[in-house]
C-alpha atoms as a PDB file:
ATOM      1  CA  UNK A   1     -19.461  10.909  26.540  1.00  0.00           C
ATOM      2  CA  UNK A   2     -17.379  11.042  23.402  1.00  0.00           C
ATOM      3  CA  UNK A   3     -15.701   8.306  24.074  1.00  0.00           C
ATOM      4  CA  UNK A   4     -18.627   5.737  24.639  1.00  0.00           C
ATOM      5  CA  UNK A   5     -20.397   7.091  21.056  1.00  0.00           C
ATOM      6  CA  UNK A   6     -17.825   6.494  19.589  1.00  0.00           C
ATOM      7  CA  UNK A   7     -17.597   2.930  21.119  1.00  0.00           C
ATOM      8  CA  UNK A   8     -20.813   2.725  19.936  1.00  0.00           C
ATOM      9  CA  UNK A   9     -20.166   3.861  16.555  1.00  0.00           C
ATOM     10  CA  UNK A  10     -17.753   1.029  16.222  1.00  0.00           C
ATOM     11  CA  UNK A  11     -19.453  -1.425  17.685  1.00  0.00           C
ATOM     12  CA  UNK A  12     -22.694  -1.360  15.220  1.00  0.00           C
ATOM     13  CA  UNK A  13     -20.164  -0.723  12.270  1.00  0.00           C
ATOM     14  CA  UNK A  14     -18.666  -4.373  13.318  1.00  0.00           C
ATOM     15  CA  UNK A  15     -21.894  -5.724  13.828  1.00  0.00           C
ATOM     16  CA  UNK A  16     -22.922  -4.746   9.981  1.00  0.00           C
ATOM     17  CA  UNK A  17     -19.449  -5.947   8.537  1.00  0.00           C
ATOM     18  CA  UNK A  18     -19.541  -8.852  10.419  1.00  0.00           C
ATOM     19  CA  UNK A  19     -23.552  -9.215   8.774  1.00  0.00           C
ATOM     20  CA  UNK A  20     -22.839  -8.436   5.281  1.00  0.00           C
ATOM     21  CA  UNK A  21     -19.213  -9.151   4.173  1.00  0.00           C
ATOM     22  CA  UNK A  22     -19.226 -13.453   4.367  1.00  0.00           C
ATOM     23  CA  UNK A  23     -22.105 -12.691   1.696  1.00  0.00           C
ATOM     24  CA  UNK A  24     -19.534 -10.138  -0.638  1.00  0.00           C
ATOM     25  CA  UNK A  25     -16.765 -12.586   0.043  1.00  0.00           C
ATOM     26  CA  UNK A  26     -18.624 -15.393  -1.133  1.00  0.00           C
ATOM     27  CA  UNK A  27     -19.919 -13.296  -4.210  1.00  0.00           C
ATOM     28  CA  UNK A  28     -16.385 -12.444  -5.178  1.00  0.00           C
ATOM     29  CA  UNK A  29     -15.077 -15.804  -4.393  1.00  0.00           C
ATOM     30  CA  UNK A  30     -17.213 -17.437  -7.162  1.00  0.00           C
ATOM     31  CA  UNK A  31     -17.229 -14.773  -9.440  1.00  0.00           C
ATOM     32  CA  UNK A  32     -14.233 -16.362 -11.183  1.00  0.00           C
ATOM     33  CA  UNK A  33     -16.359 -20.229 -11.352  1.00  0.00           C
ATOM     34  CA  UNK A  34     -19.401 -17.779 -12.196  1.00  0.00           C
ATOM     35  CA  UNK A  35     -17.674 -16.388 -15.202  1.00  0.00           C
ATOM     36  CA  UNK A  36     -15.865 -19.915 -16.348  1.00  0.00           C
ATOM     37  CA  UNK A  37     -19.385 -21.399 -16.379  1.00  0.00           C
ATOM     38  CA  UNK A  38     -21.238 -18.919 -18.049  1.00  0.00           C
ATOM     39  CA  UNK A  39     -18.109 -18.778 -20.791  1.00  0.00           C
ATOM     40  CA  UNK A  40     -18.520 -22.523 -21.233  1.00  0.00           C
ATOM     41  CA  UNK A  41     -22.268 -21.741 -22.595  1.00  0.00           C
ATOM     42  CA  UNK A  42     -20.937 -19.215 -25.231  1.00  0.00           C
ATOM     43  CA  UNK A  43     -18.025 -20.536 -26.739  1.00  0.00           C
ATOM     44  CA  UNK A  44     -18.987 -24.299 -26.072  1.00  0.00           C
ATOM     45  CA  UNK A  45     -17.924 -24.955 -29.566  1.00  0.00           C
ATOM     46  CA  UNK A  46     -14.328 -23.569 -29.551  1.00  0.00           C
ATOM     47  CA  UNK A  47     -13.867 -24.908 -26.024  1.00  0.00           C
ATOM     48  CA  UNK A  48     -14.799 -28.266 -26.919  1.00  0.00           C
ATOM     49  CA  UNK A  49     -12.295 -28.169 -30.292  1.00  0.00           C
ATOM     50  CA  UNK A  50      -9.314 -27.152 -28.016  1.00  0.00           C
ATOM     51  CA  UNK A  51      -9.562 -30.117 -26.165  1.00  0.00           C
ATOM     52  CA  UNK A  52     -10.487 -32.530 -28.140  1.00  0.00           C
ATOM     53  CA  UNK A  53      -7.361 -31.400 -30.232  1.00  0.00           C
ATOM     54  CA  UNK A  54      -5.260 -30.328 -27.753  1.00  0.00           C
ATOM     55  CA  UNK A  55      -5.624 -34.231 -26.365  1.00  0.00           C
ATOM     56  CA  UNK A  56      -6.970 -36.154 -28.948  1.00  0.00           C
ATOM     57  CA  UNK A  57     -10.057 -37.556 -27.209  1.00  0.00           C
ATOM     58  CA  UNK A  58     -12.449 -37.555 -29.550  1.00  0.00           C
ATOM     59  CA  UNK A  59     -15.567 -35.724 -29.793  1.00  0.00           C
ATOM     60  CA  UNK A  60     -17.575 -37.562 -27.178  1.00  0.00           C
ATOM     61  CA  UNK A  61     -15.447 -37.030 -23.829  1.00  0.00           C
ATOM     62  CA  UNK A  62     -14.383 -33.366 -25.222  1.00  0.00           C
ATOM     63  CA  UNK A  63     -18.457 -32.659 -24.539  1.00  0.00           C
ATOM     64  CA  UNK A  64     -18.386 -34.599 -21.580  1.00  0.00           C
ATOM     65  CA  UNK A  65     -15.488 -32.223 -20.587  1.00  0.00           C
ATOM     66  CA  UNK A  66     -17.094 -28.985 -21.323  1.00  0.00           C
ATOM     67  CA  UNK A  67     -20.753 -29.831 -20.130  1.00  0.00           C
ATOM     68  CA  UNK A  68     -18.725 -30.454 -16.003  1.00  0.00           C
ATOM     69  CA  UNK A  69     -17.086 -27.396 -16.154  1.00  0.00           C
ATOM     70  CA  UNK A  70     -20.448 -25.700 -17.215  1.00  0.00           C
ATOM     71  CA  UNK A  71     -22.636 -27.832 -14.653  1.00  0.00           C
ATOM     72  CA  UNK A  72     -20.031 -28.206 -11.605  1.00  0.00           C
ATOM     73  CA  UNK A  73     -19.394 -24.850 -11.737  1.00  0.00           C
ATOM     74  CA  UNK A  74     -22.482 -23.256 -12.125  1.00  0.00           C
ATOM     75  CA  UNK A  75     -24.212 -25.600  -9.661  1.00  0.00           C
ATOM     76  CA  UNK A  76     -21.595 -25.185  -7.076  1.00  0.00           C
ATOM     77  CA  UNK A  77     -21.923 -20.933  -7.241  1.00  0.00           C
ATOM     78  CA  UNK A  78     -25.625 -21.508  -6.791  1.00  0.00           C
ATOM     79  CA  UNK A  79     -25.419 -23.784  -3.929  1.00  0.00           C
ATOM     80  CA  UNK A  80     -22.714 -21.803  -2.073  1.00  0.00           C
ATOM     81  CA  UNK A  81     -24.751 -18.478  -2.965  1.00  0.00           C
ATOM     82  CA  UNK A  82     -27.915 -20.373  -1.301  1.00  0.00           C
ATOM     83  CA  UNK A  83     -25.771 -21.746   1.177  1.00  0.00           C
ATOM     84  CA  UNK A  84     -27.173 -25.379   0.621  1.00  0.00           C
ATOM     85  CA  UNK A  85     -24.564 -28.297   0.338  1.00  0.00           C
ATOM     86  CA  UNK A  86     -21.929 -25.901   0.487  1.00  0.00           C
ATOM     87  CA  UNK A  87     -18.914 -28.493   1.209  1.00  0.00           C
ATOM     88  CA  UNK A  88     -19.869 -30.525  -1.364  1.00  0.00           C
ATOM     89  CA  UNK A  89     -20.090 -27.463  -3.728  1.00  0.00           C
ATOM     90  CA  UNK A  90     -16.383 -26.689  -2.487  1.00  0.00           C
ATOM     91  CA  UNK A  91     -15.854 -30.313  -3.322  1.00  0.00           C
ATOM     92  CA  UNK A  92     -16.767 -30.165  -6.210  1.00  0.00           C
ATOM     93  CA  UNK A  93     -15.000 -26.737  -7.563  1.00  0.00           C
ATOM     94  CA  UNK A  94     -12.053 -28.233  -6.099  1.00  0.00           C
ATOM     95  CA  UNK A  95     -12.438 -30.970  -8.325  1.00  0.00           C
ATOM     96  CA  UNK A  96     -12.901 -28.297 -11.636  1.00  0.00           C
ATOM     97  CA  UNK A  97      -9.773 -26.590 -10.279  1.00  0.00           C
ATOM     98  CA  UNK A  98      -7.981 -29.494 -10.446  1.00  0.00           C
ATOM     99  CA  UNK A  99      -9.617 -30.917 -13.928  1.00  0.00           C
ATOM    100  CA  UNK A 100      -8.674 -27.543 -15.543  1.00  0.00           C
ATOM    101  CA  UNK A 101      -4.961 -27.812 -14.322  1.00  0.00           C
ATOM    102  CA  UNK A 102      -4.392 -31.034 -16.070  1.00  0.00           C
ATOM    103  CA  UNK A 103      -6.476 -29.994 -19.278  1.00  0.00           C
ATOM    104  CA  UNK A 104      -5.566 -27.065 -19.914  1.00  0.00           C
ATOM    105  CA  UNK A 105      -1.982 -27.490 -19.000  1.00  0.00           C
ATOM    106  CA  UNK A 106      -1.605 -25.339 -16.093  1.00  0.00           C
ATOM    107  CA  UNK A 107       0.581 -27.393 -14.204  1.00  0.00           C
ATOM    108  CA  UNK A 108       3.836 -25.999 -16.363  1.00  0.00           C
ATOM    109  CA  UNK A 109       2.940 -22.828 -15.779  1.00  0.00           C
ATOM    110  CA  UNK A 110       4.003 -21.626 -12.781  1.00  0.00           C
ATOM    111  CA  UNK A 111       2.123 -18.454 -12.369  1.00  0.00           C
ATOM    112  CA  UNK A 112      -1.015 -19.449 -13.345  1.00  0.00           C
ATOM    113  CA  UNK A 113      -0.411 -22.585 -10.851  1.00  0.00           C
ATOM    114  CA  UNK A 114       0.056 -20.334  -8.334  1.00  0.00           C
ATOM    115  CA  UNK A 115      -3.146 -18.890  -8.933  1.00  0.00           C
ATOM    116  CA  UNK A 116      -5.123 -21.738  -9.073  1.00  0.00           C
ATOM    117  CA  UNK A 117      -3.579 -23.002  -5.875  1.00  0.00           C
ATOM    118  CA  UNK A 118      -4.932 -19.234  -4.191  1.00  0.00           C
ATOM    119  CA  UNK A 119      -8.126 -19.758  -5.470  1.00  0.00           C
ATOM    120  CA  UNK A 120      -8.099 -23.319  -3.615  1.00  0.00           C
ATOM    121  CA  UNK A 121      -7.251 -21.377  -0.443  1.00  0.00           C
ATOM    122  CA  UNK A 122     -10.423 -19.006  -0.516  1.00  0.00           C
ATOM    123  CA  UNK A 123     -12.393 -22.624  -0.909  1.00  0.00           C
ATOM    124  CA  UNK A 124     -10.765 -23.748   1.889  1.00  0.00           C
ATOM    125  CA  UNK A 125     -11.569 -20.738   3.715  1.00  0.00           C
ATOM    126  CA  UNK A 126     -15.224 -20.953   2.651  1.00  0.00           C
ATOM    127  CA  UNK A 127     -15.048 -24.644   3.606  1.00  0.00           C
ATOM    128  CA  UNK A 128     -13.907 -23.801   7.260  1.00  0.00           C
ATOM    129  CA  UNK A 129     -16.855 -21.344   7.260  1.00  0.00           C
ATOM    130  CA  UNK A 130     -19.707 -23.891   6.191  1.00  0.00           C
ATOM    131  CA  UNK A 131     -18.271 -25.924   9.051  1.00  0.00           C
ATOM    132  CA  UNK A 132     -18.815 -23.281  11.562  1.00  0.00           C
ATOM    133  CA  UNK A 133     -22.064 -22.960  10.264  1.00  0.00           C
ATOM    134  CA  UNK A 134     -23.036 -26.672  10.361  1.00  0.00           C
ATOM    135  CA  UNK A 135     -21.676 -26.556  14.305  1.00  0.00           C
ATOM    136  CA  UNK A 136     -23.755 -23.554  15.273  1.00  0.00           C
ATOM    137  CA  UNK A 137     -26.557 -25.588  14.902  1.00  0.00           C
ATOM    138  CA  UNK A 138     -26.160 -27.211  18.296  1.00  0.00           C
ATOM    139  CA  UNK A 139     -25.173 -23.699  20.492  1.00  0.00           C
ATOM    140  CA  UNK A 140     -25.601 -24.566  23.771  1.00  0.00           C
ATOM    141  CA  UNK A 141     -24.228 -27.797  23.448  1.00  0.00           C
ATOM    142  CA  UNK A 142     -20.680 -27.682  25.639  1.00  0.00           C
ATOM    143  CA  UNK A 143     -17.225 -28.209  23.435  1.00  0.00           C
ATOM    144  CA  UNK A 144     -13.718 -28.681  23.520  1.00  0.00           C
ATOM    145  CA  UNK A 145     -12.855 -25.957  21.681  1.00  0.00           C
ATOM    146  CA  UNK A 146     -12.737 -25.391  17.959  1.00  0.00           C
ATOM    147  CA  UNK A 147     -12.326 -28.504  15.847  1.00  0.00           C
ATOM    148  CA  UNK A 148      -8.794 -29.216  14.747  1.00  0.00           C
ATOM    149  CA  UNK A 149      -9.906 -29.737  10.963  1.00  0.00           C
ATOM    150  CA  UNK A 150     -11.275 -26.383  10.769  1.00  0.00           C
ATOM    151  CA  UNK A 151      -8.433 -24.321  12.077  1.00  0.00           C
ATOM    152  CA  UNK A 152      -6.095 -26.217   9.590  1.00  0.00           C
ATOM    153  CA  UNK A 153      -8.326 -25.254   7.213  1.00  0.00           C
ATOM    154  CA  UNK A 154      -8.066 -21.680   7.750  1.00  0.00           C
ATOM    155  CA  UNK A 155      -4.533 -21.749   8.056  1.00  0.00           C
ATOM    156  CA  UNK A 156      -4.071 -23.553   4.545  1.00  0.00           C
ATOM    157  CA  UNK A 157      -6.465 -21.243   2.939  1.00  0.00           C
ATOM    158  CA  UNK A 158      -4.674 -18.410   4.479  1.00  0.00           C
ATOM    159  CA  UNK A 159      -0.727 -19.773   3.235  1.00  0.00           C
ATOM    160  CA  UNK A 160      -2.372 -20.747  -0.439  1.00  0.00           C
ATOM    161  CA  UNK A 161      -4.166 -17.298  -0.759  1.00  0.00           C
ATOM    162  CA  UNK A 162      -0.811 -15.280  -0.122  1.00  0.00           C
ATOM    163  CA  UNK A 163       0.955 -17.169  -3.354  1.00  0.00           C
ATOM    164  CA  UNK A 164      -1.416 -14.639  -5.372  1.00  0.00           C
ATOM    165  CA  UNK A 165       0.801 -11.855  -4.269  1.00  0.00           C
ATOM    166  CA  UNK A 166       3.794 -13.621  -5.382  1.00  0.00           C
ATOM    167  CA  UNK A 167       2.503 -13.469  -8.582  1.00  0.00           C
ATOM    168  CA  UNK A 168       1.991  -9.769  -8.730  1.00  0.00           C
ATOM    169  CA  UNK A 169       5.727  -9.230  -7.371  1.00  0.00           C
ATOM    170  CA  UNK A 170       7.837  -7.221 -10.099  1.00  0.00           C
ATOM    171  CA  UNK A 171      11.521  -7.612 -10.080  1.00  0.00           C
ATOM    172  CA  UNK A 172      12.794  -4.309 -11.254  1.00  0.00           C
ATOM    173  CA  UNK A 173      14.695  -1.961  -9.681  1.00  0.00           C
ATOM    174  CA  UNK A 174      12.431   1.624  -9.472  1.00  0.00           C
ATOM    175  CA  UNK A 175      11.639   3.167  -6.310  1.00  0.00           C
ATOM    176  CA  UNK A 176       8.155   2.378  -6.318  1.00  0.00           C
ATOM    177  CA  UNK A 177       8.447  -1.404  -7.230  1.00  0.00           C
ATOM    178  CA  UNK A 178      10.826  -1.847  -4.658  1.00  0.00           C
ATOM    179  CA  UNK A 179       8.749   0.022  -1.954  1.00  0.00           C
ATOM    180  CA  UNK A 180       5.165  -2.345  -3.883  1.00  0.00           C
ATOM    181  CA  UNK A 181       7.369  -5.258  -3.331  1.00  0.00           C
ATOM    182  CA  UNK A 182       9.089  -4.743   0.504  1.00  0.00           C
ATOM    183  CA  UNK A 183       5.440  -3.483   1.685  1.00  0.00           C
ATOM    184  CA  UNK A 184       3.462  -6.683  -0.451  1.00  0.00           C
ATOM    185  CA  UNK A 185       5.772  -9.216   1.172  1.00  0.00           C
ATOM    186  CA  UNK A 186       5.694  -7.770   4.917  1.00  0.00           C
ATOM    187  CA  UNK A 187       1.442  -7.964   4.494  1.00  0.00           C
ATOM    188  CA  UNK A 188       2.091 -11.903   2.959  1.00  0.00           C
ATOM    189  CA  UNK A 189       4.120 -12.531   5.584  1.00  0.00           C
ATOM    190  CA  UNK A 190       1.543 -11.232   8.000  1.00  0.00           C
ATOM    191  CA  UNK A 191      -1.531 -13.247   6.738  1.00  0.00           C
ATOM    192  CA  UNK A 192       0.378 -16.312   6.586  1.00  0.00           C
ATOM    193  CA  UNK A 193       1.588 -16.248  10.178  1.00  0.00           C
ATOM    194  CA  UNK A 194      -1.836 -14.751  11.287  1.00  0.00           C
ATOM    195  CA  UNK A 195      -0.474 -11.550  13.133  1.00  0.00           C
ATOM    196  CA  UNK A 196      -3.010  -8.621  12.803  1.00  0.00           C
ATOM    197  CA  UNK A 197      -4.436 -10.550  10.641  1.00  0.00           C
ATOM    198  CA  UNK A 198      -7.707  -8.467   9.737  1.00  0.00           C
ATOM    199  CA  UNK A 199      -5.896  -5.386   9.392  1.00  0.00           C
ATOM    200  CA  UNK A 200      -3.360  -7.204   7.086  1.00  0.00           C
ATOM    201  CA  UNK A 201      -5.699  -8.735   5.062  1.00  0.00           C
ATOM    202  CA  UNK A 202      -7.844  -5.837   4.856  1.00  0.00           C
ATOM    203  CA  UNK A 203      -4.688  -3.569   3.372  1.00  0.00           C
ATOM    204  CA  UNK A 204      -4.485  -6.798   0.564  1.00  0.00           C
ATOM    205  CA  UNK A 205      -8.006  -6.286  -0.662  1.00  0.00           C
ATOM    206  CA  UNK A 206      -7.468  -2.698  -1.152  1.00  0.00           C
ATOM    207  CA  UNK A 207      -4.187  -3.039  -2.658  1.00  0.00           C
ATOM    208  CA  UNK A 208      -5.668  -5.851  -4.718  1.00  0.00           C
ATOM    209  CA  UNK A 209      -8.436  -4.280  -5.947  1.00  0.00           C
ATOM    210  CA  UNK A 210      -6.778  -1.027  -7.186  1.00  0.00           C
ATOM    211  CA  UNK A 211      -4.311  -3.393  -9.093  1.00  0.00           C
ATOM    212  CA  UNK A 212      -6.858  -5.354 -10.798  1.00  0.00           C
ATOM    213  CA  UNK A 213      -8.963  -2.171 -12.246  1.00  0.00           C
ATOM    214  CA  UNK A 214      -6.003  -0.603 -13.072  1.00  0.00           C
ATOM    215  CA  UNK A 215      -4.307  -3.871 -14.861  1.00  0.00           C
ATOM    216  CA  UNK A 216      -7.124  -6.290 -15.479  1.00  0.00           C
ATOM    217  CA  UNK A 217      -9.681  -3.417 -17.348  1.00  0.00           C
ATOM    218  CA  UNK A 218     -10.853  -5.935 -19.541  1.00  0.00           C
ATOM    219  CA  UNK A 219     -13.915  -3.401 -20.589  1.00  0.00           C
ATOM    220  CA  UNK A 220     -11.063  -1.193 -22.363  1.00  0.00           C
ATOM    221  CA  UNK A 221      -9.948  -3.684 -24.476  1.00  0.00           C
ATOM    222  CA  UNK A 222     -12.646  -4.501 -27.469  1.00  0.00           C
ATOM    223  CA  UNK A 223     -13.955  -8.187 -27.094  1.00  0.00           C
ATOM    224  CA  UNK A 224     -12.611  -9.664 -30.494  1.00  0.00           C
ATOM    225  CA  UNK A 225      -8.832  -9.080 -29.433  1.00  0.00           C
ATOM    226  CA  UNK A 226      -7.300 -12.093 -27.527  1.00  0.00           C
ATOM    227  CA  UNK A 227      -6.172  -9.640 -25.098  1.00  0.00           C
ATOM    228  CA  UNK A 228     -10.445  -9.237 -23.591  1.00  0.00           C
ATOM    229  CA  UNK A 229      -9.934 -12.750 -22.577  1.00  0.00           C
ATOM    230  CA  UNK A 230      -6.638 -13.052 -20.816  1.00  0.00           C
ATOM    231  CA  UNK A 231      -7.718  -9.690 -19.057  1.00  0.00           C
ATOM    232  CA  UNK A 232     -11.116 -10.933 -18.300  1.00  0.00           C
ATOM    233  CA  UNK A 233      -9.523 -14.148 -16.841  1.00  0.00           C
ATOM    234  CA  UNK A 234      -6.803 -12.957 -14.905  1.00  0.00           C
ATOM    235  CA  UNK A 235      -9.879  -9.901 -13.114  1.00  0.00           C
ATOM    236  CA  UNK A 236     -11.983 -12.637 -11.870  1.00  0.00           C
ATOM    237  CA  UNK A 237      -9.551 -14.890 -10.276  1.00  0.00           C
ATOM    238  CA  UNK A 238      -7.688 -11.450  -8.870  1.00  0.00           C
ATOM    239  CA  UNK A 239     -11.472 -10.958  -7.674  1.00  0.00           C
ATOM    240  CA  UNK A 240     -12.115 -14.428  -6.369  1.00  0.00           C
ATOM    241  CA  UNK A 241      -8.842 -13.991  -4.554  1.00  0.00           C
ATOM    242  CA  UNK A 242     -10.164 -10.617  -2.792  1.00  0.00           C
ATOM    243  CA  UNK A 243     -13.260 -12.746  -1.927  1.00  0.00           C
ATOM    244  CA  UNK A 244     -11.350 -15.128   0.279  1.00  0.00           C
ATOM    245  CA  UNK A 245      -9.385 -12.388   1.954  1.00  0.00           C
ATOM    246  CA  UNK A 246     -12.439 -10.740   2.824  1.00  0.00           C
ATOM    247  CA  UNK A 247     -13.716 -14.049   4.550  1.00  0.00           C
ATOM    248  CA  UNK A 248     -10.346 -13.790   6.815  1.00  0.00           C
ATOM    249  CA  UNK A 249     -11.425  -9.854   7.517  1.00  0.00           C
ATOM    250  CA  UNK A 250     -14.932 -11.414   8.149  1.00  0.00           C
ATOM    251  CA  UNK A 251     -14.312 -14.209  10.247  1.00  0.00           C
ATOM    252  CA  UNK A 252     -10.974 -13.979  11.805  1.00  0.00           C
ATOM    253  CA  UNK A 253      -7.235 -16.385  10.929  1.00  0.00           C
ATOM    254  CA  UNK A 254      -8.518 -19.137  13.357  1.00  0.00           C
ATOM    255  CA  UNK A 255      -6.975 -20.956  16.005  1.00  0.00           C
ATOM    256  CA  UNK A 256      -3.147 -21.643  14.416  1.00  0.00           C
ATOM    257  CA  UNK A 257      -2.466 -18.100  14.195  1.00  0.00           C
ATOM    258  CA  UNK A 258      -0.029 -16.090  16.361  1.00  0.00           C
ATOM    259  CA  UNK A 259      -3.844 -13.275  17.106  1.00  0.00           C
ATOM    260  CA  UNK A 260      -5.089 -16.684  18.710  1.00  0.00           C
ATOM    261  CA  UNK A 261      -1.511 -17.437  20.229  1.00  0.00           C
ATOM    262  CA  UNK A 262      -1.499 -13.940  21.703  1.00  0.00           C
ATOM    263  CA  UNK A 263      -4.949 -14.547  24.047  1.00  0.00           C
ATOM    264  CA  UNK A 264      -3.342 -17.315  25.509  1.00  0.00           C
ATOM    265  CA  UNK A 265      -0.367 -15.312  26.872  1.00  0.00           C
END
């Protein structure tokens, strides 16, 4: 009948997503390491001056500096790409994230705080999903259930991915920033909480994604002008931030989320 092909139709679309999009999520979710890494090669020289004048540190640890954010973050997007070591990969990003706050004095400002603490929510997220991985290993085995750590994983990856969007929130009063802003905040709301939380998160990407081609076209702006840069910066972590709200569409908002809550009643 029509209704069972379409059923079927469905069901093999899901069984594709649920194939193919961890792998885009991950791609997107280290694009932004990826891109940091690879910009540490080419402008080691002018990277290395701005901290070693920015903190006085002399010429020695300003290399040191510069050669872990090319290494960590390089090595950790191959190892999650090959899906070796991935927690200590997230580890060890987490550990860049946090270096780069400090050096590059990120912690005063409060959007691009906010940014850095979303892209430490789609590591968590990825974290959660390693762990999965490293328990499906022993299928078969009987369980209580899904492990605590994990769930509070995927709930603090979910609440630090939303605080991109409150970045992107304009406070002005036209029709269509008011409608960007009441419809933005409704989906945050949703992710955070975990109530249709696919469907939410799904809506984000899209919304996302048109936001950061249209605002972040980094291409359109010639390379020399300071501009290419903050553009370039701000489209990969926008992109790294799609990447970990397409590993909630892939793999679900875990077991502290009202979806989960719901089965139970």
């Amino acid at each position: 009948t029509h209704n069972e092909e379409l059923l079927s139709k469905r069901t093999k679309f899901l069984r594709v997503t649920k194939q193919y999009l961890p792998h885009l999520a991950r791609l997107c979710l280290i694009s932004t390491f990826l891109e940091d890494g690879i910009r540490m090669w080419f402008q080691w020289n002018e990277q290395k001056d701005y901290i070693e004048a920015t903190w006085g540190c002399g010429y020695f640890l300003a290399t040191c500096f510069v050669l872990l954010n090319l290494t960590g973050q390089l090595g950790g997007c191959v190892l999650i790409l090959s899906r070796h070591f991935v927690q200590y990969a997230c580890f060890g990003l987490f550990g860049i994230i946090a270096l780069q706050t400090v050096a590059y004095s990120i912690l005063w400002d409060i959007k691009f705080l906010m940014r850095n603490l979303a892209l430490g929510g789609g590591l968590l997220l990825l974290l959660a999903e390693s762990r999965s991985e490293g328990k499906s290993m022993f299928a078969g085995v009987p369980s209580m259930g899904e492990s605590s750590p994990k769930q509070y994983m995927q709930l603090g990856g979910r609440v630090l991915l939303v605080l991109m969007f409150m970045t992107l929130l304009h406070f002005d009063p036209s029709f269509f920033s008011i409608l960007q802003n009441m419809v933005g905040t409704a989906l945050i709301i949703l992710v955070a909480i975990g109530f249709k939380t696919k469907l939410a998160a799904l809506t984000l990407v899209i919304w996302l994604l048109a936001i950061n081609i249209y605002f972040n076209a980094f291409w359109a702006v010639p390379a020399y002008k300071p501009m290419h840069d903050f553009l370039k910066y701000d489209f990969f972590q926008t992109t790294s931030v799609i990447g970990g709200l397409l590993l909630v569409v892939a793999l679900g908002p875990g077991g502290v989320s009202m979806d989960e809550k719901k089965k139970e009643w």
